[in-house]
N, C-alpha and C. Protein backbone atom coordinates (compact mmCIF):
# COMPACT_ATOMS: atom_id res chain seq x y z
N UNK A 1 0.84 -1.19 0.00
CA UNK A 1 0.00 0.00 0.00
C UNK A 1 0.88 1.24 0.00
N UNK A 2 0.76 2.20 -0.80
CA UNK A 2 1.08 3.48 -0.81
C UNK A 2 0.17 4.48 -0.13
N UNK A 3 1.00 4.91 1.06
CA UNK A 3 -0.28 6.16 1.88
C UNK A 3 0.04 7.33 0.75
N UNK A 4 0.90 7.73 0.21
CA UNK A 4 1.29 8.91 -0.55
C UNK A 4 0.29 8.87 -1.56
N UNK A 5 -0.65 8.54 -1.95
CA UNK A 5 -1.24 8.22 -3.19
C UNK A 5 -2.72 8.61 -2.26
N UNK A 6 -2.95 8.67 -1.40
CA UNK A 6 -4.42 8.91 -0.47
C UNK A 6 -4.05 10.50 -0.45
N UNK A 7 -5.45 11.39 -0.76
CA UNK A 7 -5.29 13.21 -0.78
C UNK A 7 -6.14 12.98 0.92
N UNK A 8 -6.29 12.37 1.71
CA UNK A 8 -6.54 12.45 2.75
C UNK A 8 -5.64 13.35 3.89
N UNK A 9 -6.04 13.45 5.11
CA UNK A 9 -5.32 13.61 5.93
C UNK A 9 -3.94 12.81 6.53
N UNK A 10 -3.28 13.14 7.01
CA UNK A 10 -2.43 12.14 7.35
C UNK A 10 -3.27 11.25 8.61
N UNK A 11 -4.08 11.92 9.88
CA UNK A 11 -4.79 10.77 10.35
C UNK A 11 -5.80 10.10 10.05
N UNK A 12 -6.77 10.26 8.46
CA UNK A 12 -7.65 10.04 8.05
C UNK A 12 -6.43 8.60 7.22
N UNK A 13 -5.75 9.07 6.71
CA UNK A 13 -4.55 8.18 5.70
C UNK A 13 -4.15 6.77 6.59
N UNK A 14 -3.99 7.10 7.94
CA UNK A 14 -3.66 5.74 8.77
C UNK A 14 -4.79 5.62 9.13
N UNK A 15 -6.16 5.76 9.51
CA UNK A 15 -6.65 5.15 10.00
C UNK A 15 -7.09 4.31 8.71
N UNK A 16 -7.46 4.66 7.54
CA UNK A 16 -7.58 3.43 6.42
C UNK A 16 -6.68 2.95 6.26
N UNK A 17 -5.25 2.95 6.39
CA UNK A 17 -4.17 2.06 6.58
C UNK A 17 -4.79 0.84 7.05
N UNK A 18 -5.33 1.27 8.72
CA UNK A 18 -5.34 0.27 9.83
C UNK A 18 -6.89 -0.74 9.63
N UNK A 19 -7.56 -0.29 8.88
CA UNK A 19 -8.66 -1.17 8.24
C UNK A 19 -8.27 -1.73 7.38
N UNK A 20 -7.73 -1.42 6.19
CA UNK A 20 -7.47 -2.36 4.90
C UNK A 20 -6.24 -3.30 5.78
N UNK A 21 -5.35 -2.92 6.16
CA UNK A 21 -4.70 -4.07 7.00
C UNK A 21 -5.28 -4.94 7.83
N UNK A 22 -5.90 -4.78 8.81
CA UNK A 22 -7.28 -5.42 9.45
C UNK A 22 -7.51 -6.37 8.80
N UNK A 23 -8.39 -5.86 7.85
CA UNK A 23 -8.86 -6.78 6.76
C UNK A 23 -8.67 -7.99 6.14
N UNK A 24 -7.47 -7.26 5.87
CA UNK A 24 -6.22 -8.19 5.09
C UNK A 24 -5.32 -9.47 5.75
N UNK A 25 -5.11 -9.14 6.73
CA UNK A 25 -4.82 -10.05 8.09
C UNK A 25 -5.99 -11.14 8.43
N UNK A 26 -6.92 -10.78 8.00
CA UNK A 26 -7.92 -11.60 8.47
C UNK A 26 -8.23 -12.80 7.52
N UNK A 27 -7.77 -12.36 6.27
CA UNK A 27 -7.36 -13.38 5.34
C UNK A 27 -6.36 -13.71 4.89
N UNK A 28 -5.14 -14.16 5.81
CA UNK A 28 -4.26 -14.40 5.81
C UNK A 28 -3.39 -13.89 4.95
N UNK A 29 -3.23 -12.25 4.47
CA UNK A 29 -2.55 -11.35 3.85
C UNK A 29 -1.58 -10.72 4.43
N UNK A 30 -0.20 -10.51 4.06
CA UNK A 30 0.84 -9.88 4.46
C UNK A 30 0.26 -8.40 3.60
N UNK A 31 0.83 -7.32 4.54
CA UNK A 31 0.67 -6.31 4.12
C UNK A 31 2.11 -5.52 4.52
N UNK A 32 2.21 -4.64 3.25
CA UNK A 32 3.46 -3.76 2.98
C UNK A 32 3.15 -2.31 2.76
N UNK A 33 3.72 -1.37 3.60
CA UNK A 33 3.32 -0.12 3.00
C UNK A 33 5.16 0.51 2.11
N UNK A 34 4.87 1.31 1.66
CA UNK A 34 5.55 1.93 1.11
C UNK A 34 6.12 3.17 1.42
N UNK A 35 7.09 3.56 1.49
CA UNK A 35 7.59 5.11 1.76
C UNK A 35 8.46 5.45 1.23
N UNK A 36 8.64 6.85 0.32
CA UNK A 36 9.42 7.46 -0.57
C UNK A 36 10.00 8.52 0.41
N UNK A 37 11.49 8.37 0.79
CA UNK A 37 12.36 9.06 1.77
C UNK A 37 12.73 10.21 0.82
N UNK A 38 13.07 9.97 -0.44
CA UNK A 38 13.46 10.69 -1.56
C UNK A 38 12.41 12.26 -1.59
N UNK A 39 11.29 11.51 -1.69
CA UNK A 39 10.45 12.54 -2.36
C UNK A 39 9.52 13.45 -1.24
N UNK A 40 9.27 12.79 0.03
CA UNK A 40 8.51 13.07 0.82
C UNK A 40 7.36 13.14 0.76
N UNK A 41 6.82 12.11 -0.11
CA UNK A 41 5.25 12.56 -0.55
C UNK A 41 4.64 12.10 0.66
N UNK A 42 3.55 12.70 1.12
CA UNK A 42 2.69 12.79 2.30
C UNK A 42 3.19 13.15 3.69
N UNK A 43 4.10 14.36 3.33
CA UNK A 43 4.84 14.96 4.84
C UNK A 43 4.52 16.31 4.03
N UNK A 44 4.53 16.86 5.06
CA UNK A 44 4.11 18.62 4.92
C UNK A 44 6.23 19.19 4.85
N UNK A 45 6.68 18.82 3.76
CA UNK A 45 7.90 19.17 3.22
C UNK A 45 7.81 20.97 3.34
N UNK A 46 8.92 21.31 4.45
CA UNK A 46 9.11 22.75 4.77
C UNK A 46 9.98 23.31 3.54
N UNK A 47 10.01 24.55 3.25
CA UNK A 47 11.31 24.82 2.76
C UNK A 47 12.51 24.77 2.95
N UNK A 48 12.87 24.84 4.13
CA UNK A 48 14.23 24.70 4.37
C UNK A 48 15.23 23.69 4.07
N UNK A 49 14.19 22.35 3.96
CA UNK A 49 14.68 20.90 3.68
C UNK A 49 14.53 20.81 2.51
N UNK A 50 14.32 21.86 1.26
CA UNK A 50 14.21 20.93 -0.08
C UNK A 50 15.62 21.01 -0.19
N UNK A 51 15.96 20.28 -1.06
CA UNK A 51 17.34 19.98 -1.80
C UNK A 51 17.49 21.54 -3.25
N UNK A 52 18.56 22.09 -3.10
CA UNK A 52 19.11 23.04 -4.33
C UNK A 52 20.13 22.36 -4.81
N UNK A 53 20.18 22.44 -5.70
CA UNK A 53 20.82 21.93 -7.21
C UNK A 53 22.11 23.06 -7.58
N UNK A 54 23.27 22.58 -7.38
CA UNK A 54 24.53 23.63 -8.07
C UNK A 54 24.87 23.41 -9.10
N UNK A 55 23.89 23.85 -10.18
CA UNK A 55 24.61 24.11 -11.51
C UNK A 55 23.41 24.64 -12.27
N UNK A 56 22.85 24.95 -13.42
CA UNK A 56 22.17 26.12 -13.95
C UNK A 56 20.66 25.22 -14.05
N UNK A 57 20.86 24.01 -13.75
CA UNK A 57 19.26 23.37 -13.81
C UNK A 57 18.57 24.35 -12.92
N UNK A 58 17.36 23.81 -13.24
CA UNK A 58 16.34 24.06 -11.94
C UNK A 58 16.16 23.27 -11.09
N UNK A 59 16.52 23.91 -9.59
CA UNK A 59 16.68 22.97 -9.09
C UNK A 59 15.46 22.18 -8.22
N UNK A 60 15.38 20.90 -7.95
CA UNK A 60 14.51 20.49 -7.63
C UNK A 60 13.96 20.26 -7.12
N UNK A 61 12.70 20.13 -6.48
CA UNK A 61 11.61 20.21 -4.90
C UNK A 61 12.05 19.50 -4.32
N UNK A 62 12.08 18.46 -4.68
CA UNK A 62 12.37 17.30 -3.50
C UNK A 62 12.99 17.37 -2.00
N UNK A 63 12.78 16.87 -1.22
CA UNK A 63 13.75 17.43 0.10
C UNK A 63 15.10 16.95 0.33
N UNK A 64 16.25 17.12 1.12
CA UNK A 64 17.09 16.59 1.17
C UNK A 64 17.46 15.92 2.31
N UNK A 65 17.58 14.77 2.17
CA UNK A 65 17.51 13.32 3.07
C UNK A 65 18.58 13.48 3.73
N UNK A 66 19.35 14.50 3.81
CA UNK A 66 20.50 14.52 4.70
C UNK A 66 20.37 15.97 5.59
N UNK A 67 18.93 16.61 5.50
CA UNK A 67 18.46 17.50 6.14
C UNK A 67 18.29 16.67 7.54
N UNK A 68 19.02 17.56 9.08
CA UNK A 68 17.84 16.58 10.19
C UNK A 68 17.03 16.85 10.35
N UNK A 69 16.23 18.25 10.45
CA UNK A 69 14.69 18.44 10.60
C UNK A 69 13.77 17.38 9.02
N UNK A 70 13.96 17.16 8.32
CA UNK A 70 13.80 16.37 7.18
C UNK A 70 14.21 14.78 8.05
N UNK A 71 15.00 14.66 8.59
CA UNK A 71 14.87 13.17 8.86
C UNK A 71 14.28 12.88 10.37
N UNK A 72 13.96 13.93 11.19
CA UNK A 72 13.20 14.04 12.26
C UNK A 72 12.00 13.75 11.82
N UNK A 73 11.24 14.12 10.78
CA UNK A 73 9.72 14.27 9.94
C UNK A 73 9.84 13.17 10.05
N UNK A 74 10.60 12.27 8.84
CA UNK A 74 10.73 10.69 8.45
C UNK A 74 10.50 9.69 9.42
N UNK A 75 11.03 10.20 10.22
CA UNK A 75 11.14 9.17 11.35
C UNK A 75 9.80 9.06 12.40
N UNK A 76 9.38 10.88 12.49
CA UNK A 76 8.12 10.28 13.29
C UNK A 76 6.93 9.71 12.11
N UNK A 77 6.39 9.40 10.66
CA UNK A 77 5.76 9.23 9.80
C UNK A 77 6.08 8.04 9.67
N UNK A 78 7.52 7.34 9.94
CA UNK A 78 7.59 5.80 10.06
C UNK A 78 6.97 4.71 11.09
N UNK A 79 7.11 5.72 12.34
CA UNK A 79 6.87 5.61 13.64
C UNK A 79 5.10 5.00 13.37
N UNK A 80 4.58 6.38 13.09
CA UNK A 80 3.23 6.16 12.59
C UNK A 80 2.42 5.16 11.42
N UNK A 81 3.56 4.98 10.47
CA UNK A 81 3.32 4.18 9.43
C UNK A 81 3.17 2.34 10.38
N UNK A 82 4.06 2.07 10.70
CA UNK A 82 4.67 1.11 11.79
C UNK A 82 3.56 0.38 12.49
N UNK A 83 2.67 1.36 12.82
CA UNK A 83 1.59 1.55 13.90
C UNK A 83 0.72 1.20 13.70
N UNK A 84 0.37 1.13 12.16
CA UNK A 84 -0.68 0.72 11.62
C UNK A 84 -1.16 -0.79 11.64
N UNK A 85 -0.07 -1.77 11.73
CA UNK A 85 0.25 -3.05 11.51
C UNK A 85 1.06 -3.84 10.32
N UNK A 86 1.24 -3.28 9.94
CA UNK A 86 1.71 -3.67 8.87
C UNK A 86 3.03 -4.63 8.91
N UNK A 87 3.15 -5.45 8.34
CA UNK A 87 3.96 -5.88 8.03
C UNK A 87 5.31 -5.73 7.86
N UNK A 88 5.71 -4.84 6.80
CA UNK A 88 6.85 -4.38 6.71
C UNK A 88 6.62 -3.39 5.69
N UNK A 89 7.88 -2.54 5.30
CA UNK A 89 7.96 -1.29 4.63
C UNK A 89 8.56 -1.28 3.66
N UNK A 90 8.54 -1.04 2.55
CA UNK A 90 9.44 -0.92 1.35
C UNK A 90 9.58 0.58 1.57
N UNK A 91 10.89 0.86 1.00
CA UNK A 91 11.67 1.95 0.89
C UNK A 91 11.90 2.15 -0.90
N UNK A 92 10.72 3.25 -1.20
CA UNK A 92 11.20 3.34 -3.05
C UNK A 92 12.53 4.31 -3.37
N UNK A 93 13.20 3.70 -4.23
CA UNK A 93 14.78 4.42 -4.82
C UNK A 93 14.31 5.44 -5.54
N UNK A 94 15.53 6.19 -5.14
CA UNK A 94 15.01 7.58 -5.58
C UNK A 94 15.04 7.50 -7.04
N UNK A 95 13.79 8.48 -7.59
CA UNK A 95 13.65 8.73 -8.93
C UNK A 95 14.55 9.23 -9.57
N UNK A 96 15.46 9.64 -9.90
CA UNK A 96 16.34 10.24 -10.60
C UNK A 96 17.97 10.43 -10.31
N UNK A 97 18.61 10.80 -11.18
CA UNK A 97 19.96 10.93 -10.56
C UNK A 97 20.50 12.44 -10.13
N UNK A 98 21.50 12.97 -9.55
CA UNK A 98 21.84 14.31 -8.88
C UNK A 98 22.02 13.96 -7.50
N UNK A 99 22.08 12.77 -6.79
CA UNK A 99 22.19 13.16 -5.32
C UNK A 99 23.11 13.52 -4.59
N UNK A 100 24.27 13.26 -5.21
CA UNK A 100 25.18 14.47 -4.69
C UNK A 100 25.45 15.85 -5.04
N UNK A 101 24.94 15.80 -6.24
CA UNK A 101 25.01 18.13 -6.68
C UNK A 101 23.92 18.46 -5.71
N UNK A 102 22.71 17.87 -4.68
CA UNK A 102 21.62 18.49 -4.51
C UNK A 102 21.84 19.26 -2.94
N UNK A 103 21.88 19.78 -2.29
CA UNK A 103 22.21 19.82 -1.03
C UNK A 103 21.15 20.99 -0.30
N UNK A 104 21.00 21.12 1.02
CA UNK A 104 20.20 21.96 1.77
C UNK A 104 21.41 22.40 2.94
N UNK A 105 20.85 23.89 3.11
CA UNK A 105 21.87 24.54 4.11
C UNK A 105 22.01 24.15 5.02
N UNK A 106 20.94 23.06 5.59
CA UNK A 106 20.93 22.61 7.35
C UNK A 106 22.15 21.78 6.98
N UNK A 107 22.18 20.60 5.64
CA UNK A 107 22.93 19.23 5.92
C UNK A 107 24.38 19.94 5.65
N UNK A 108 24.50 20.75 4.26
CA UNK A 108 25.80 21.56 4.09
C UNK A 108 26.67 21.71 5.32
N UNK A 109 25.64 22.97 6.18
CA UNK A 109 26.56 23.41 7.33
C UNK A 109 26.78 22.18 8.28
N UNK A 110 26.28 21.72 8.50
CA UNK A 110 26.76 19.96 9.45
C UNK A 110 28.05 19.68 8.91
N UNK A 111 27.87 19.51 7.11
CA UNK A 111 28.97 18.64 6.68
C UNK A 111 30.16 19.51 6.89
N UNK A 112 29.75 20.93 6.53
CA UNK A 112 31.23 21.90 6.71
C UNK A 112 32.07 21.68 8.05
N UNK A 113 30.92 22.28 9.19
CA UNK A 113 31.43 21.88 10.10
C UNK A 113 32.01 21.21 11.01
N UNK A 114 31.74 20.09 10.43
CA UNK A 114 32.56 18.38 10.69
C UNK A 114 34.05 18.45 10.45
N UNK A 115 34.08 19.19 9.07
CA UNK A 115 34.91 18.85 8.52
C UNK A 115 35.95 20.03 8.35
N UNK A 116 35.70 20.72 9.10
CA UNK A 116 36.02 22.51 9.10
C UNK A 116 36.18 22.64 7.79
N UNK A 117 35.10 22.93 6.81
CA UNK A 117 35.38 23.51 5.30
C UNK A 117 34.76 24.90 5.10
N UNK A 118 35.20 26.08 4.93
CA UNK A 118 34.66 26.88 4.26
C UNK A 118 34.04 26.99 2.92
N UNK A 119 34.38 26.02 2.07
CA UNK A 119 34.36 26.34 0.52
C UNK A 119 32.69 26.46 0.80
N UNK A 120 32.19 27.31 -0.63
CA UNK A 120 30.95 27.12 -0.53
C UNK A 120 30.38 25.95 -2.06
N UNK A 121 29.33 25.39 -1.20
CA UNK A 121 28.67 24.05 -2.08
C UNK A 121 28.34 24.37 -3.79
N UNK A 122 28.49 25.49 -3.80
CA UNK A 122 27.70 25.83 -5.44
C UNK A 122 28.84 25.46 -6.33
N UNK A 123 30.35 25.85 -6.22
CA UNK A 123 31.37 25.30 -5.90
C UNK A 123 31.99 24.55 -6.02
N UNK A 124 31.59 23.63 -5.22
CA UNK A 124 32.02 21.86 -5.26
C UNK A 124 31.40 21.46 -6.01
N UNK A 125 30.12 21.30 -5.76
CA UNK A 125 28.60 20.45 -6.75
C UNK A 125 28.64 20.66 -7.79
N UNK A 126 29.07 21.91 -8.59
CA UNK A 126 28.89 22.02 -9.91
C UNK A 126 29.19 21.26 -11.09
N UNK A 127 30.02 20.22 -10.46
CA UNK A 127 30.72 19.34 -11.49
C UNK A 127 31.87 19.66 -11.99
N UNK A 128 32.45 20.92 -11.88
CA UNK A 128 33.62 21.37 -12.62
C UNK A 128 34.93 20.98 -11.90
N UNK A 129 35.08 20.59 -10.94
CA UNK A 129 35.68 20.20 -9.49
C UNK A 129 37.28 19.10 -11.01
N UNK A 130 38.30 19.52 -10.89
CA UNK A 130 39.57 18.70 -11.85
C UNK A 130 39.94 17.26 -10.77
N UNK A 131 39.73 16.09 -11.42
CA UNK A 131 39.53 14.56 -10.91
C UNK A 131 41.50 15.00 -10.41
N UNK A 132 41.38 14.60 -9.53
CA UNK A 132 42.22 14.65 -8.46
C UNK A 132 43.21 15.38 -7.58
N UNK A 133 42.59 16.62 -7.90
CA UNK A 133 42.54 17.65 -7.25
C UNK A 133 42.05 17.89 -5.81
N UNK A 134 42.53 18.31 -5.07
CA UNK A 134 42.17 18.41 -3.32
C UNK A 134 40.75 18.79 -3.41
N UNK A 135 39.76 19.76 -4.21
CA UNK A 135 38.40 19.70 -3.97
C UNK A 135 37.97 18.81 -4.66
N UNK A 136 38.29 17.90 -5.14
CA UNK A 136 37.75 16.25 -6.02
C UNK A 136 37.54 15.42 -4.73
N UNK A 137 38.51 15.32 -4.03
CA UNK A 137 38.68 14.80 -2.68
C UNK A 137 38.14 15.03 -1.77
N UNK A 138 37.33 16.34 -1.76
CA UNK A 138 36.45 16.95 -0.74
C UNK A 138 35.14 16.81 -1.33
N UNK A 139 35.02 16.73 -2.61
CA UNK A 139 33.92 15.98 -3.24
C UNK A 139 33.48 14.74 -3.16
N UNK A 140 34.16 14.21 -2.94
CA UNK A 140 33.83 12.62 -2.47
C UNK A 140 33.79 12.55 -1.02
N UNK A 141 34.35 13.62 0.25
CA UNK A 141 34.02 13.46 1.11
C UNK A 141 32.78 13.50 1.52
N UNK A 142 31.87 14.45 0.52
CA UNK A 142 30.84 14.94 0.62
C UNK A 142 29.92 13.61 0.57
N UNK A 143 30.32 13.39 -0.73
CA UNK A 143 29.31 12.36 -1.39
C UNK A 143 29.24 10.90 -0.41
N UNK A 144 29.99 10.96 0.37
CA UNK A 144 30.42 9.61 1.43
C UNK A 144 29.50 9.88 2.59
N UNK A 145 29.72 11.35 3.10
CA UNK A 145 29.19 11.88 3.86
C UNK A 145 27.28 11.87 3.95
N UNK A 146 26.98 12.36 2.95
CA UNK A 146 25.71 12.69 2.61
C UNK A 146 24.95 10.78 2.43
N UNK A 147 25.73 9.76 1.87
CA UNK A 147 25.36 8.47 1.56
C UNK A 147 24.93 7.74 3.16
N UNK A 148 25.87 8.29 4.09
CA UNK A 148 25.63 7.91 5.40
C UNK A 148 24.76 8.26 6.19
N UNK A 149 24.74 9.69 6.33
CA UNK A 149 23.20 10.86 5.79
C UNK A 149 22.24 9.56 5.94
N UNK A 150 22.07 9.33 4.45
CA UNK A 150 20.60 8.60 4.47
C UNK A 150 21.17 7.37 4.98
N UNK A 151 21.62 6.40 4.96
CA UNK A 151 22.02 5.24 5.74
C UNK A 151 20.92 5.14 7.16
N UNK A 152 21.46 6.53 7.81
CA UNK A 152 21.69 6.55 9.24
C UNK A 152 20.04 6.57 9.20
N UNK A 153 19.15 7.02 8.21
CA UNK A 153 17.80 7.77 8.02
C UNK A 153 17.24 6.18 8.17
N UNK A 154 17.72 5.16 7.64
CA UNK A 154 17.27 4.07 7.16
C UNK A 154 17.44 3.01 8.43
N UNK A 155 18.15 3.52 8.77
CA UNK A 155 18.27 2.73 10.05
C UNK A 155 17.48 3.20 11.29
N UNK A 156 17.01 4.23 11.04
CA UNK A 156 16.33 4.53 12.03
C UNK A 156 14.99 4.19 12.11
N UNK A 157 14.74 4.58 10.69
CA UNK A 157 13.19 3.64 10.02
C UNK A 157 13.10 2.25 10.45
N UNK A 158 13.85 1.28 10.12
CA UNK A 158 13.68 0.05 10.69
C UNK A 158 14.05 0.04 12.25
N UNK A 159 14.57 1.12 12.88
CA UNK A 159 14.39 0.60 13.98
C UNK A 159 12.73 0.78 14.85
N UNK A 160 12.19 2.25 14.31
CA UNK A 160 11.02 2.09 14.34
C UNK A 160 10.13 0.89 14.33
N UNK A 161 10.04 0.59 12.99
CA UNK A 161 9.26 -0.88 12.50
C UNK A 161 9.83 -1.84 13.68
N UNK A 162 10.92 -2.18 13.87
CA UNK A 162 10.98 -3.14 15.29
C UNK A 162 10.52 -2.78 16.16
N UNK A 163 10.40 -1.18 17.01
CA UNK A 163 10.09 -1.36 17.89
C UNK A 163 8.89 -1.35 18.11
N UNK A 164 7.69 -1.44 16.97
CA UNK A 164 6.41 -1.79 16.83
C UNK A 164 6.24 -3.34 17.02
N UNK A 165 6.44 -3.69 15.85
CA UNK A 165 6.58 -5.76 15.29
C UNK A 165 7.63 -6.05 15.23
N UNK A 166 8.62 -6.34 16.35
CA UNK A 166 9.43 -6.81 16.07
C UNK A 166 10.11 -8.13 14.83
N UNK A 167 8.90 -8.99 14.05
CA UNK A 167 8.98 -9.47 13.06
C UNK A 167 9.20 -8.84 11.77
N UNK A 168 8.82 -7.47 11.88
CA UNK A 168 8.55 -6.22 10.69
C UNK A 168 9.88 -6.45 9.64
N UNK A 169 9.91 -6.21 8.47
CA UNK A 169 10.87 -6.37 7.55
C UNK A 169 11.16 -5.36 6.78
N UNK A 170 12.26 -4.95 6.61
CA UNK A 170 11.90 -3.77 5.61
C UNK A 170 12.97 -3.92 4.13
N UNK A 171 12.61 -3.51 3.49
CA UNK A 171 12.62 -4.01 2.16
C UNK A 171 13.17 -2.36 1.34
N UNK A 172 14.56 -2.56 0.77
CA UNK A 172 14.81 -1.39 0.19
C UNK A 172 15.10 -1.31 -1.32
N UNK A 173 14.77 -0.62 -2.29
CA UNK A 173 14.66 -0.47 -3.57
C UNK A 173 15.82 -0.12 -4.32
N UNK A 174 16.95 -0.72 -4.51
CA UNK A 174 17.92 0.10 -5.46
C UNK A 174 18.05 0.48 -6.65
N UNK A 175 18.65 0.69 -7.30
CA UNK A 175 18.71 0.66 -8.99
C UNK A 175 19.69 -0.73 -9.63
N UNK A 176 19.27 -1.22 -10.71
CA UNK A 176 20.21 -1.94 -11.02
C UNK A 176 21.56 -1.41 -11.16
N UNK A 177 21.60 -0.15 -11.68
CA UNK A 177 23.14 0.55 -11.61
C UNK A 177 23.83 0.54 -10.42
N UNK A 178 23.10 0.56 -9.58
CA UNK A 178 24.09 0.41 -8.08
C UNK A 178 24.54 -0.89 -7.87
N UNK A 179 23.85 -2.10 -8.76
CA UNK A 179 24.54 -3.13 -8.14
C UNK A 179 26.04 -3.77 -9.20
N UNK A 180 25.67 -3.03 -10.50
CA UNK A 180 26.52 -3.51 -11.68
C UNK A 180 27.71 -2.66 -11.52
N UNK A 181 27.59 -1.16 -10.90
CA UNK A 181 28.70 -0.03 -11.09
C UNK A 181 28.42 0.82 -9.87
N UNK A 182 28.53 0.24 -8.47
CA UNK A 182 28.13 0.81 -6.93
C UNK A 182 28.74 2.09 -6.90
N UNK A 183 29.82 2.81 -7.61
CA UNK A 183 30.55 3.85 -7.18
C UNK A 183 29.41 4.87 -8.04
N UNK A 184 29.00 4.62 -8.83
CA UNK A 184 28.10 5.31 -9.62
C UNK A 184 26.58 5.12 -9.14
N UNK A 185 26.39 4.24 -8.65
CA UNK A 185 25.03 4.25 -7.80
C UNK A 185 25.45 5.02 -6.12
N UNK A 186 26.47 5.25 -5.84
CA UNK A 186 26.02 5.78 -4.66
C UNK A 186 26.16 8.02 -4.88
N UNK A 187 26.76 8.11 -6.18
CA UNK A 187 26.91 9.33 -6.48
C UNK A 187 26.23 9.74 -7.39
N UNK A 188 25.14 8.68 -8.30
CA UNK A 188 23.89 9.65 -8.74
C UNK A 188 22.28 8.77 -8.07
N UNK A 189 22.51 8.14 -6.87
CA UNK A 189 21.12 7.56 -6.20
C UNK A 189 21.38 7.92 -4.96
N UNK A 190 22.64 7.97 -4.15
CA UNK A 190 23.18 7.74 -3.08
C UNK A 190 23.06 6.66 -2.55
N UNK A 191 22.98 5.14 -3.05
CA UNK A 191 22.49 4.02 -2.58
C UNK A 191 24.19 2.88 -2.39
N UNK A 192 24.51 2.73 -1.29
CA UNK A 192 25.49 2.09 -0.67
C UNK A 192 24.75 0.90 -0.23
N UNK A 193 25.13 -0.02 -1.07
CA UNK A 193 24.27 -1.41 -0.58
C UNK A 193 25.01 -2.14 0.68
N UNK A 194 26.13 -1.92 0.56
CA UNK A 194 26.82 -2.62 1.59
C UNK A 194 26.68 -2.28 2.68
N UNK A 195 26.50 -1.05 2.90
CA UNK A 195 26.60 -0.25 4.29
C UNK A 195 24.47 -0.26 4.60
N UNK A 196 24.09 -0.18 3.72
CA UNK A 196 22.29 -0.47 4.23
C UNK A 196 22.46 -1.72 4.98
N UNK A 197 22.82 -3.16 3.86
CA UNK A 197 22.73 -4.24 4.46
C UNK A 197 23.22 -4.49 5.93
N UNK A 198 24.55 -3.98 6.40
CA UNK A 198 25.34 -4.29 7.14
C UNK A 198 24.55 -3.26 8.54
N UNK A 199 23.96 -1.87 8.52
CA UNK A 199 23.41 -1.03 9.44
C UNK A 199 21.64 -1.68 9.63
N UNK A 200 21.14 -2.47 8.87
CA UNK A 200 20.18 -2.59 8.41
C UNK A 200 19.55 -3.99 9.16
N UNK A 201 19.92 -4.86 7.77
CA UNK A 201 19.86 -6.26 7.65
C UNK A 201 18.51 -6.12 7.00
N UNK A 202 18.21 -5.11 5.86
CA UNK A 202 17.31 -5.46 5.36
C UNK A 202 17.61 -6.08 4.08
N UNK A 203 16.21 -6.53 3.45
CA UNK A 203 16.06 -7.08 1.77
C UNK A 203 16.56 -5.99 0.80
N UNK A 204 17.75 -6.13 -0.39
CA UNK A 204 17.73 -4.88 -1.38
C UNK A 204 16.78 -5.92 -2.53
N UNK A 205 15.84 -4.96 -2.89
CA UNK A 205 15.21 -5.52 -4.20
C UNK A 205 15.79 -4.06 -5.40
């Protein structure tokens, strides 16, 4: 089941969650909901958390998963998702590629400050960055950085789902490119299979 796809309320959205699951249980149906971390569909997405784009695109709504007020949201909507009964959760891969040019000022300044960097992100992200050059290197710190970002997002989600059903499973979506050419799936999906599985122990489909 997809709640993102209901124009309901969000408590109008779980409580038909918690009937069609009901239901479904009653005839010996596993039930799965779905949640797009990527896109945030069915969270009241602030501005501060969308993701900006460094280079002349437009950049794009979506929020950025390495925002924490953005992964504070996630986490209580999993919490709630969880609650419903369900089974377990699939996690959909993000639609498109850019996840490392995309960044938000909350996750930026974290990463700067970690790392004491002044440079500014428009900058780095743009792509123009010369392959092995000291900001190439700080480009990939980024991109390592931000992959763990969501990791950490994902792990928190399933810890939710356990601490509802502890049987709960959660089930994450990659691209085939991440599994044929991983260095390229984790710098245009941000998807690190090794490090989900290993923080995780969930299913990659």
């Amino acid at each position: 089941l997809d709640p993102s796809s209901s124009s309901a309320t969000q408590g109008e959205t779980l409580d038909q969650l918690r009937a069609v699951i009901g239901a479904a249980h009653v005839t010996g149906m596993a039930v799965w909901v779905v949640l797009d971390t990527h896109e945030g569909a069915g969270l009241a997405v602030q501005p501060e958390w969308a993701s900006l784009a460094a280079s002349s695109s437009p950049a794009p709504r979506r929020p950025d998963v390495a925002h924490p007020g953005y992964q504070e949201a996630v986490d209580a909507w999993a919490k709630a998702l969880a609650q419903t009964g369900c089974d377990g959760v699939v996690l959909r891969a993000r639609g498109g590629e850019g996840f490392a040019r995309e960044y938000s000022d909350g996750a930026w300044q974290r990463f700067a400050t970690t790392f004491g960097i002044s440079l500014a992100p428009a900058r780095l992200l743009a792509g123009e960055v010369a392959a092995g050059s000291d900001e190439d290197s700080l480009y990939w710190r980024w991109v390592g950085w931000k992959a763990r970002a969501y990791v950490a997002l994902v792990s928190r989600i399933h810890a939710r789902l356990r601490d509802v059903n502890p049987t709960g499973r959660l089930v994450i979506e990659v691209h085939g490119t991440t599994m044929r050419q991983p260095l390229t799936g984790l710098e245009h999906y941000g998807e690190d299979v090794a490090e989900l599985v290993q923080r995780t122990g969930a299913a990659i489909v």
